[in-house]
N, C-alpha and C. Protein backbone atom coordinates (compact mmCIF):
# COMPACT_ATOMS: atom_id res chain seq x y z
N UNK A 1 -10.51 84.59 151.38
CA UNK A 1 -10.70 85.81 150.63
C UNK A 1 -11.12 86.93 151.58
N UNK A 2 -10.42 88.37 151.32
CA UNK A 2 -10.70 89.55 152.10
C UNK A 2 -12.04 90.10 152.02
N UNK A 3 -12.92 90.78 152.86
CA UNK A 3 -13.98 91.02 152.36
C UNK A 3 -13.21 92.74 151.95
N UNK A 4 -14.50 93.71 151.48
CA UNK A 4 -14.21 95.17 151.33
C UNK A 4 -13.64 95.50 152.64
N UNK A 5 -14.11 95.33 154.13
CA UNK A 5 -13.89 96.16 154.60
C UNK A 5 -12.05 95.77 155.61
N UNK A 6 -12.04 94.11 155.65
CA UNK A 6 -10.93 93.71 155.62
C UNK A 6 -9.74 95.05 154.85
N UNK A 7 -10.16 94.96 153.34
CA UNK A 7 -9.31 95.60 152.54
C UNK A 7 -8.89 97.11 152.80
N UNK A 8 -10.32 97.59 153.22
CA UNK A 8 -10.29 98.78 153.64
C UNK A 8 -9.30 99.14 155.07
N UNK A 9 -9.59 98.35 155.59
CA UNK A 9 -8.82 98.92 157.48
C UNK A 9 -7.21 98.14 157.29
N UNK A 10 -7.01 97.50 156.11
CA UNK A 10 -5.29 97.17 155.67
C UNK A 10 -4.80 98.53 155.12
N UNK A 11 -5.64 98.85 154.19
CA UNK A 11 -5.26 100.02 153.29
C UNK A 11 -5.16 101.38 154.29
N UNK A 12 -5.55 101.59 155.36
CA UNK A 12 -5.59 102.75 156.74
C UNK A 12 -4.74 101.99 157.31
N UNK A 13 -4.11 101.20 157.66
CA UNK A 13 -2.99 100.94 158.40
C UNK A 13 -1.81 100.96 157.45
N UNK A 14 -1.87 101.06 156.51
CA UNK A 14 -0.64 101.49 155.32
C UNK A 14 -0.34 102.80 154.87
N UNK A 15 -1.87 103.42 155.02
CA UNK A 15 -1.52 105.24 155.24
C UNK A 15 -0.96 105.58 156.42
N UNK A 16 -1.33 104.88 157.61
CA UNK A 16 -0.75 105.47 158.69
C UNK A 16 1.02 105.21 158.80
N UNK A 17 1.40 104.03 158.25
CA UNK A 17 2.78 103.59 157.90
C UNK A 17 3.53 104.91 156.72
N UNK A 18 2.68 105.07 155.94
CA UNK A 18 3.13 106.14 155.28
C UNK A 18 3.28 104.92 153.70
N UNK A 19 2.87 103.99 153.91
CA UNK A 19 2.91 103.05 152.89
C UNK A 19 1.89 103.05 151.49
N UNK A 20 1.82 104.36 151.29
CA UNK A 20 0.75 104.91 150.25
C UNK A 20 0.61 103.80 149.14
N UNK A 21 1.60 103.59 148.39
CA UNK A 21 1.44 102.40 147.39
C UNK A 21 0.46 100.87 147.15
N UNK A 22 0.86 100.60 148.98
CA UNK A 22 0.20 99.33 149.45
C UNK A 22 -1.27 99.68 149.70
N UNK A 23 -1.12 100.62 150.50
CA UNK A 23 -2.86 101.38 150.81
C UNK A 23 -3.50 101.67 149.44
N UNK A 24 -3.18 102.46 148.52
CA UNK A 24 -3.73 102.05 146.97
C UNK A 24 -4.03 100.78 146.65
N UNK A 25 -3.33 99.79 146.62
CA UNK A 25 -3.80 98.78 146.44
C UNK A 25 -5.01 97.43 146.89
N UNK A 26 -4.52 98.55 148.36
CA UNK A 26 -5.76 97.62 149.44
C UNK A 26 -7.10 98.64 149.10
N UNK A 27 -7.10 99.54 149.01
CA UNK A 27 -8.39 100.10 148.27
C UNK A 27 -8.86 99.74 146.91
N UNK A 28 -8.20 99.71 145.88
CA UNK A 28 -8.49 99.32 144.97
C UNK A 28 -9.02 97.68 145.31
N UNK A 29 -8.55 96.63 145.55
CA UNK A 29 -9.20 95.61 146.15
C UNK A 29 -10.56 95.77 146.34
N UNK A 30 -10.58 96.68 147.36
CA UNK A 30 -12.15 96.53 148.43
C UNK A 30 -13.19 97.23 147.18
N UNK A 31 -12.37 98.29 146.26
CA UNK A 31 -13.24 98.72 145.10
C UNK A 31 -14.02 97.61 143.88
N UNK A 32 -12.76 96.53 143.72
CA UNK A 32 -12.66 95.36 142.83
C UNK A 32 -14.47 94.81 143.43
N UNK A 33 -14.36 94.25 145.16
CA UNK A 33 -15.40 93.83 145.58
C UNK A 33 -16.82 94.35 145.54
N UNK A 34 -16.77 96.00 145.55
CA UNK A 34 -17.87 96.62 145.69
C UNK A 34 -17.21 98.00 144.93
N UNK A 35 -17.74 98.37 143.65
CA UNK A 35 -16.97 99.53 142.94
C UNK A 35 -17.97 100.40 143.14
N UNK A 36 -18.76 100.66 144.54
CA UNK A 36 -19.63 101.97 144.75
C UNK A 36 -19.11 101.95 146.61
N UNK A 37 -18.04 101.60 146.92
CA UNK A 37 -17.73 101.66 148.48
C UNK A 37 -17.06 102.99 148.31
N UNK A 38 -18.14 103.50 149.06
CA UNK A 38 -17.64 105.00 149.10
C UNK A 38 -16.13 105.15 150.15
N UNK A 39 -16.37 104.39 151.37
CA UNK A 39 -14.97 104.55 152.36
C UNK A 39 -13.30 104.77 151.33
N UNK A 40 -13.36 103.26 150.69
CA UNK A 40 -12.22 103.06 149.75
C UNK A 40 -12.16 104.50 148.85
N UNK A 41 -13.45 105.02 147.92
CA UNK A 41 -13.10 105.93 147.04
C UNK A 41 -12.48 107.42 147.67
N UNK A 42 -13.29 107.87 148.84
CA UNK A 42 -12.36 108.67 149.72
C UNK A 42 -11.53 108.76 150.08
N UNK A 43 -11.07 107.45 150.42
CA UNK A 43 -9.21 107.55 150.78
C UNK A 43 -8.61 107.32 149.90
N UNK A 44 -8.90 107.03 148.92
CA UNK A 44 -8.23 107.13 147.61
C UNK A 44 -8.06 108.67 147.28
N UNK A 45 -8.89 108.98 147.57
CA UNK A 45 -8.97 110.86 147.24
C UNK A 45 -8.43 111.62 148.32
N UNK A 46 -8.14 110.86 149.49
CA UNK A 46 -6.96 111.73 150.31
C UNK A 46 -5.88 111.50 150.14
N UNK A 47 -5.48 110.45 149.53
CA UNK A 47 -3.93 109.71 149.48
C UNK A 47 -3.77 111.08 148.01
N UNK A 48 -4.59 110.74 147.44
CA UNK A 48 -4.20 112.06 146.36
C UNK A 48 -4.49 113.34 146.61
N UNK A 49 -4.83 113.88 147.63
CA UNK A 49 -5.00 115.01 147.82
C UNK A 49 -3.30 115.42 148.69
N UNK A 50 -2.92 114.03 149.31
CA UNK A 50 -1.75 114.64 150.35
C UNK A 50 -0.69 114.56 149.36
N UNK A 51 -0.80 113.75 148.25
CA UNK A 51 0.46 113.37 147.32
C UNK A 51 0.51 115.33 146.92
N UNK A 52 -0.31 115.75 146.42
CA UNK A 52 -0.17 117.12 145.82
C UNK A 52 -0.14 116.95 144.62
N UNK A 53 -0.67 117.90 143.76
CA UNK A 53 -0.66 118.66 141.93
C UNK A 53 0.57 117.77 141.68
N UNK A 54 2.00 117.93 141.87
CA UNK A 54 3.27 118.08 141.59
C UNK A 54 3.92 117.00 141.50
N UNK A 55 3.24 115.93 142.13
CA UNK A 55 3.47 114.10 141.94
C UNK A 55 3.38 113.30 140.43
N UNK A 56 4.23 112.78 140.09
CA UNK A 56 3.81 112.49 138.59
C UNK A 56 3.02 111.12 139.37
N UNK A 57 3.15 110.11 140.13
CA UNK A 57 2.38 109.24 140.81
C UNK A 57 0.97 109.59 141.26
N UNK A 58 0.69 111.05 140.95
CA UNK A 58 -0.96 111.12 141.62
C UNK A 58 -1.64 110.55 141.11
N UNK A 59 -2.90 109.79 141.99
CA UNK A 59 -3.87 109.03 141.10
C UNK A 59 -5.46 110.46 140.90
N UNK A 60 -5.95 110.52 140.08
CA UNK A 60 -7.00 111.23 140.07
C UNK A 60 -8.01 111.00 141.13
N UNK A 61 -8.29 112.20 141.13
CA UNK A 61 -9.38 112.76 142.52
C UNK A 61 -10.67 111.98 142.29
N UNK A 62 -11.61 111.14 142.36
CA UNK A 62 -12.83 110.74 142.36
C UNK A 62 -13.79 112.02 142.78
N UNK A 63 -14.99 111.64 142.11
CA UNK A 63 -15.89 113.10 142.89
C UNK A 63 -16.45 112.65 144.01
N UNK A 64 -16.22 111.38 144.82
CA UNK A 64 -16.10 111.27 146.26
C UNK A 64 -15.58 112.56 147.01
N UNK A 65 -14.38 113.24 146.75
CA UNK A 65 -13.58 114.32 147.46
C UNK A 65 -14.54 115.40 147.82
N UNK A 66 -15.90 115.26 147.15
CA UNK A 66 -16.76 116.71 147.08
C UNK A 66 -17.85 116.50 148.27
N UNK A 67 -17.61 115.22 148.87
CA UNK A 67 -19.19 114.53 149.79
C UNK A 67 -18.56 114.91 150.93
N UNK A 68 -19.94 115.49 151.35
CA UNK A 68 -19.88 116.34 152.74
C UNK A 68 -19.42 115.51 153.95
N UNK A 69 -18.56 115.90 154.94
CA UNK A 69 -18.13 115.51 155.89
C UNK A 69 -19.04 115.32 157.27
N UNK A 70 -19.28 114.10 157.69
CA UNK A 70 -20.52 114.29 158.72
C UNK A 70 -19.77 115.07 160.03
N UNK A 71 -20.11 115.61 160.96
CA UNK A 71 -19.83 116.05 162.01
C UNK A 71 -19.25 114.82 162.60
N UNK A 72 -17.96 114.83 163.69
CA UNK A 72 -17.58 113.66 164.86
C UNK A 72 -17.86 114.39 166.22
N UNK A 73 -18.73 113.56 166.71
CA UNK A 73 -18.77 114.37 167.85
C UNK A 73 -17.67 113.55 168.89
N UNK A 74 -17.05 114.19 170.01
CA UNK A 74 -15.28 113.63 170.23
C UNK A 74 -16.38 113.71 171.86
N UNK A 75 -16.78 112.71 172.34
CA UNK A 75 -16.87 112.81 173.85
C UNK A 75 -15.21 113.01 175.08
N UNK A 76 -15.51 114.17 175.66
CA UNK A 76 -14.77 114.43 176.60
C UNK A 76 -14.69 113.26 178.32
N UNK A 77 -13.38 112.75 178.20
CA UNK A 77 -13.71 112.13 179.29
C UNK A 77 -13.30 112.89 180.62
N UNK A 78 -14.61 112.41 181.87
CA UNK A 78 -14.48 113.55 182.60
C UNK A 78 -14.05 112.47 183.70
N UNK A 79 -12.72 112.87 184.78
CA UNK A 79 -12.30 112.00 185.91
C UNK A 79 -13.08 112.73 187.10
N UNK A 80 -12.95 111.87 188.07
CA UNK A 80 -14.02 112.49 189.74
C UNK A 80 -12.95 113.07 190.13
């Protein structure tokens, strides 16, 4: 059995495929396991944010979409 986060890093390698359907599903999974995993409810809310208004397939926005984005800080690698 998958744990959440198993489900989760299948479902990001299916967005990156462009395999939106499957990635829904691998989120919903990791949701099944833990229905307060915030990771899963966010990408659920980007997969519908990129689908657009105009998709009869959009799934509704969770109010995950509204939680603040932490800063990434991107270290620069420096050569001699």
């Amino acid at each position: 059995m998958k744990t959440k986060e198993e489900h989760l890093y299948q479902g990001r390698l299916n967005s990156i495929k462009g395999e939106y359907k499957k990635a829904i599903e691998e989120y919903k999974k990791a949701l099944e396991i833990d229905p307060n995993y915030k990771p899963a409810k966010v990408n659920l809310s980007l997969i519908a944010y990129m689908k657009g208004p105009l998709n009869k397939d959009r799934i509704p926005s969770p109010k995950y979409m509204k939680l603040p984005m932490k800063k990434i800080h991107v270290k620069k690698e420096v050569k001699p």
